[in-house]
Protein backbone atom coordinates (compact mmCIF):
# COMPACT_ATOMS: atom_id res chain seq x y z
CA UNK A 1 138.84 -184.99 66.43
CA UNK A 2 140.37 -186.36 69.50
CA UNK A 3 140.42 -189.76 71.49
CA UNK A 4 136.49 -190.48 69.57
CA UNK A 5 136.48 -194.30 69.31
CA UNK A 6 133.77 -194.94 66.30
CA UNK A 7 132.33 -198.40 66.30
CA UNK A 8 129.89 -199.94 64.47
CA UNK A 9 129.24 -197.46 62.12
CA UNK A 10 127.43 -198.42 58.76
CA UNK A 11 124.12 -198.43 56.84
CA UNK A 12 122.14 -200.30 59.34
CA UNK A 13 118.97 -200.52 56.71
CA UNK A 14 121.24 -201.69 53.77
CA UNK A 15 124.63 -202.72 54.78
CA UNK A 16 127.71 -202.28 53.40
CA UNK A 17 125.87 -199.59 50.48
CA UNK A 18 127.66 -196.60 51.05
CA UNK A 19 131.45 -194.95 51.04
CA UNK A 20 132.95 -194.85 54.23
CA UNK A 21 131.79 -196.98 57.11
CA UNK A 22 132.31 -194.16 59.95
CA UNK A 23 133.29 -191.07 57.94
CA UNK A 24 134.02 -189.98 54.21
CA UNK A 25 135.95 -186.86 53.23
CA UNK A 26 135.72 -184.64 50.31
CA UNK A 27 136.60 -180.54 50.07
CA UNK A 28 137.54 -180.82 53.24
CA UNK A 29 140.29 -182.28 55.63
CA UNK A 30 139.71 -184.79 58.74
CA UNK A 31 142.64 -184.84 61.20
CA UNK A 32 142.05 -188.02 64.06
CA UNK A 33 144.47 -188.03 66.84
CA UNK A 34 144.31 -191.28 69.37
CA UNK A 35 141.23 -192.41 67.85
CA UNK A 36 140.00 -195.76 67.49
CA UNK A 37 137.57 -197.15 64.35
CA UNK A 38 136.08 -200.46 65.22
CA UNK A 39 134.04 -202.53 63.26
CA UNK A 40 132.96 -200.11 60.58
CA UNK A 41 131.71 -201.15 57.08
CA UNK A 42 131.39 -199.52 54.11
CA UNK A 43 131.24 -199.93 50.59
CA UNK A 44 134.67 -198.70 49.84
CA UNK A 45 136.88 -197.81 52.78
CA UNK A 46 135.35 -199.57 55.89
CA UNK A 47 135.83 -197.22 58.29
CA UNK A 48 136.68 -193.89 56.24
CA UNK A 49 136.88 -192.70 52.93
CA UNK A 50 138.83 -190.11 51.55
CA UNK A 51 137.76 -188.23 48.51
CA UNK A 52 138.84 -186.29 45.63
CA UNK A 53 140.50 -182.80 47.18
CA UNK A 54 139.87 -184.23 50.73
CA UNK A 55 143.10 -184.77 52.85
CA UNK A 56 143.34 -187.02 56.21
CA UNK A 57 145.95 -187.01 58.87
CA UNK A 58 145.43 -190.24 61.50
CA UNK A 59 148.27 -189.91 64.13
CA UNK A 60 148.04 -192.41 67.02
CA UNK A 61 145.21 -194.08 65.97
CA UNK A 62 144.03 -197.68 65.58
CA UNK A 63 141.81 -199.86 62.88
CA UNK A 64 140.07 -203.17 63.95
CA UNK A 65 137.90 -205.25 62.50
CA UNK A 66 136.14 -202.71 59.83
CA UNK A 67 135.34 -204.34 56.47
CA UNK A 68 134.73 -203.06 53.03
CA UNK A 69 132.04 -204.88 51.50
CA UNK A 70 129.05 -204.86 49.25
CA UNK A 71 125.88 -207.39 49.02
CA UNK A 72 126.63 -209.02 46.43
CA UNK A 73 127.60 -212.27 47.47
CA UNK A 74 129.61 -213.23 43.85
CA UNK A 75 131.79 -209.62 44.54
CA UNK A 76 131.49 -208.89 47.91
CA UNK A 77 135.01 -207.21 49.41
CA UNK A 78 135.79 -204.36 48.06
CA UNK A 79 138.79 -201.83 48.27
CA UNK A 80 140.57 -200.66 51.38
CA UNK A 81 138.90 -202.74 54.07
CA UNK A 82 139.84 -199.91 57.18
CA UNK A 83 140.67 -196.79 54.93
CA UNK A 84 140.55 -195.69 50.96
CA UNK A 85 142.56 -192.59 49.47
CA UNK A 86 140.72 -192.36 46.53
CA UNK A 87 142.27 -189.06 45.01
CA UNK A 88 142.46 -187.64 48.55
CA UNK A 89 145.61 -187.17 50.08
CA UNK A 90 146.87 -188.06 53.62
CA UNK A 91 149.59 -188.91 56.17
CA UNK A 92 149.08 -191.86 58.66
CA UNK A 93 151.26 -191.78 61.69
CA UNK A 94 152.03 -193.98 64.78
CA UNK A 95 149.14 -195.99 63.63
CA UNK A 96 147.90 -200.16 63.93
CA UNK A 97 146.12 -201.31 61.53
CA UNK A 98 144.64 -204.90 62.43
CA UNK A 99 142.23 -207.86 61.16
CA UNK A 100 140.53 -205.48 58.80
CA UNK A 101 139.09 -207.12 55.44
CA UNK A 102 138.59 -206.02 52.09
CA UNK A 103 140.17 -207.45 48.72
CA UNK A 104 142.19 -204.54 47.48
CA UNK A 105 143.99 -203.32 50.20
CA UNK A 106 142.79 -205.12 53.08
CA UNK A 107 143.79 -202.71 55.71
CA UNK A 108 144.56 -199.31 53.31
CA UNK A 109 143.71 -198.84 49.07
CA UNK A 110 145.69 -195.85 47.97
CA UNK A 111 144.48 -194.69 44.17
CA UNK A 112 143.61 -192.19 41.81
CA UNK A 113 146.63 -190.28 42.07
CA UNK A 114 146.71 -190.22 45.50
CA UNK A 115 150.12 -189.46 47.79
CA UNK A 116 150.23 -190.85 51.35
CA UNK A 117 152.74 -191.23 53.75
CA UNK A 118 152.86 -193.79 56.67
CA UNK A 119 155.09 -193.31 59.24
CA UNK A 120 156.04 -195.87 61.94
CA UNK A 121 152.61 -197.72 61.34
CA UNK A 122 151.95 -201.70 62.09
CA UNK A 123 150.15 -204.06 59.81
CA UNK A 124 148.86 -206.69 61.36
CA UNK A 125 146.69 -209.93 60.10
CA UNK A 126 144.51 -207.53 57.57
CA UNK A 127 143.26 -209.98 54.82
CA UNK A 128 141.74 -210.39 52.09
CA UNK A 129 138.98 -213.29 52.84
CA UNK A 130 137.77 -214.09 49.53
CA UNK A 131 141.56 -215.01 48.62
CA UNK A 132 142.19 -218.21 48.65
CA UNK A 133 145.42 -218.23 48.74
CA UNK A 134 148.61 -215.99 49.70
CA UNK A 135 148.70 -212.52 49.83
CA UNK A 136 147.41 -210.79 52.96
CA UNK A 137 147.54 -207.12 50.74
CA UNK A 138 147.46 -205.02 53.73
CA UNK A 139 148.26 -202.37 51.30
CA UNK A 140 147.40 -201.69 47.48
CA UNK A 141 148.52 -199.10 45.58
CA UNK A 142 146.82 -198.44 42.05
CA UNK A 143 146.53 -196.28 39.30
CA UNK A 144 149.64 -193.61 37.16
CA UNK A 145 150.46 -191.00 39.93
CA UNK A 146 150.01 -192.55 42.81
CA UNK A 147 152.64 -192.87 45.85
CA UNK A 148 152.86 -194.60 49.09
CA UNK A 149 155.63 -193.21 50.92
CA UNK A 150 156.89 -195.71 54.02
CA UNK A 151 159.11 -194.87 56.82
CA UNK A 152 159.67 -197.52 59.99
CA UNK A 153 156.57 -199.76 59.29
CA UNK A 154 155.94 -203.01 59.49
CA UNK A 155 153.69 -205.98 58.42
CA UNK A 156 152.86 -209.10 60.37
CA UNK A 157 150.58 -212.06 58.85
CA UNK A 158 149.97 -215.02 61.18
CA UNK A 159 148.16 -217.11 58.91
CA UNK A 160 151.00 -218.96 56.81
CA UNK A 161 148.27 -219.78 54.03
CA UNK A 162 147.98 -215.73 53.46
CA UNK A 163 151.99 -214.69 53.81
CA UNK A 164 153.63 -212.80 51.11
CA UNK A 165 152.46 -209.79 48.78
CA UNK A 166 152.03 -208.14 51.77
CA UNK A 167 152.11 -204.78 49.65
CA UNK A 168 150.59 -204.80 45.83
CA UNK A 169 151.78 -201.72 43.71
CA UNK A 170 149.29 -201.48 40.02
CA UNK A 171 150.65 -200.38 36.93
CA UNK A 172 151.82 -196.67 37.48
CA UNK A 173 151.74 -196.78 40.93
CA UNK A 174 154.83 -196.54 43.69
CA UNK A 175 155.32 -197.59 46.88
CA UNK A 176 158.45 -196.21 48.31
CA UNK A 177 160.29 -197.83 51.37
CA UNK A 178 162.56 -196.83 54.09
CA UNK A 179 164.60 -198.49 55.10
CA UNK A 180 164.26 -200.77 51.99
CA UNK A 181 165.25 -204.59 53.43
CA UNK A 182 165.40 -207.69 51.93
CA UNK A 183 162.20 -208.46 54.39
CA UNK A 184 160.25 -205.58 52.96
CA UNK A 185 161.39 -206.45 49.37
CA UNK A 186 159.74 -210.40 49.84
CA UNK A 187 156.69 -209.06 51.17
CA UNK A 188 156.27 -206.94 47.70
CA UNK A 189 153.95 -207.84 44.60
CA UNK A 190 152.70 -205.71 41.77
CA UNK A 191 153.46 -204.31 38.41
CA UNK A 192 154.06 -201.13 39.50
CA UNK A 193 157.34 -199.39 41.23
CA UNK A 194 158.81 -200.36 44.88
CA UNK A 195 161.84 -198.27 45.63
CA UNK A 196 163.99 -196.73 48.16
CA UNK A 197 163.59 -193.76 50.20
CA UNK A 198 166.09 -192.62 50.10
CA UNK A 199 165.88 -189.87 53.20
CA UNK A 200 164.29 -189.86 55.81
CA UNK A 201 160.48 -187.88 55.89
CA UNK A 202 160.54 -184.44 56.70
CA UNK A 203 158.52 -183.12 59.27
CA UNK A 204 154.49 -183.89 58.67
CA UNK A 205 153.20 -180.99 56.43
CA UNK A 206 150.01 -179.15 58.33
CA UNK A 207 146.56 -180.20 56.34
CA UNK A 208 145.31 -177.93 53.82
CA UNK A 209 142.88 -175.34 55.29
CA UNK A 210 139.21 -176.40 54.43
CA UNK A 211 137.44 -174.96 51.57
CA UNK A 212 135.03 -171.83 52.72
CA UNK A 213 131.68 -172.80 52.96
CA UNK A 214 129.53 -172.29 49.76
């Protein structure tokens, strides 16, 4: 799809009850190009949700203001507040991601054995609100297998109370940066792995072809 702005997407009966706010993807592949996903909530992934064998490319595109939440008030954010890779692979390019909310991965949860790539993509003043204290977690990675390749991003927090941990890598997870700064390396959290990469990404790969229709 192409220049689609989807806002306000959700279960309007029960909020916040289902798996992606605006879209979910599984067997299949979703490429958005100059999109924009505003104010989308979901259960997992605010504004999409990317499945097991599903595959998204976003290239251009922006995230505001979409939430992943449930109703229960004692656990109510839940992972990747604008977009969740939950076994579903992906490549995010030329993309902002900004003021979206959800507690792991406030802007983007990558898990399951997921590998996604961001390229030249802007974090800015995604949060976690039920934190009370630092870590903005614009991204999370979690789970053995599962990679989050950066190239030429960037993450911004304006609210002092929420700087630092910027990124969170789980046990068996990596998150590998380029270029690898002293910056990037302060902004880091996690048991798992935060390394270099070392070259710089090839070309985007095309998206798988879609499964045939049963």
């Amino acid at each position: 799809m192409r220049k689609m702005i989807l806002d306000d997407h959700g279960d309007t009966v029960a909020p916040f009850s289902y798996e992606g706010g605006a879209v979910r993807v599984v067997n299949g592949t979703l490429v958005a190009e100059d999109c924009q996903f505003t104010d989308n909530v979901g259960l997992y992934g605010g504004a999409v949700d990317v499945g097991v064998n599903g595959f998204a490319r976003f290239e251009r595109c922006v995230f505001v203001g979409n939430v992943a939440a449930s109703q229960n008030a004692d656990d109510k954010y839940k992972a990747g507040g604008a977009v969740r890779f939950d076994g579903g692979d992906g490549v995010i390019t030329d993309c902002t991601f900004r003021a979206n909310h959800g507690a792991e991965g406030a802007a983007v949860h990558v898990a399951n054995g997921a590998t996604v790539r961001f390229e030249r993509t802007v974090f800015v003043d995604n949060e976690d609100p039920s934190s009370t204290g630092g870590g903005a977690n614009h991204l999370r990675a979690d789970d053995a297998g599962t990679r989050a390749s950066l190239f030429d991003c960037a993450f911004t927090t304006t609210n002092a109370a929420k700087r630092g941990g910027e990124m969170y890598a789980g046990v068996g997870s990596t998150i590998e940066l380029s270029p690898y700064t002293s910056a990037l390396e302060a902004q880091s959290s996690g048991p798992g792995s935060f390394v270099t990469w070392t070259e710089p990404p090839p070309p985007s790969p095309p998206p798988p072809p879609s499964p045939p229709p049963p």
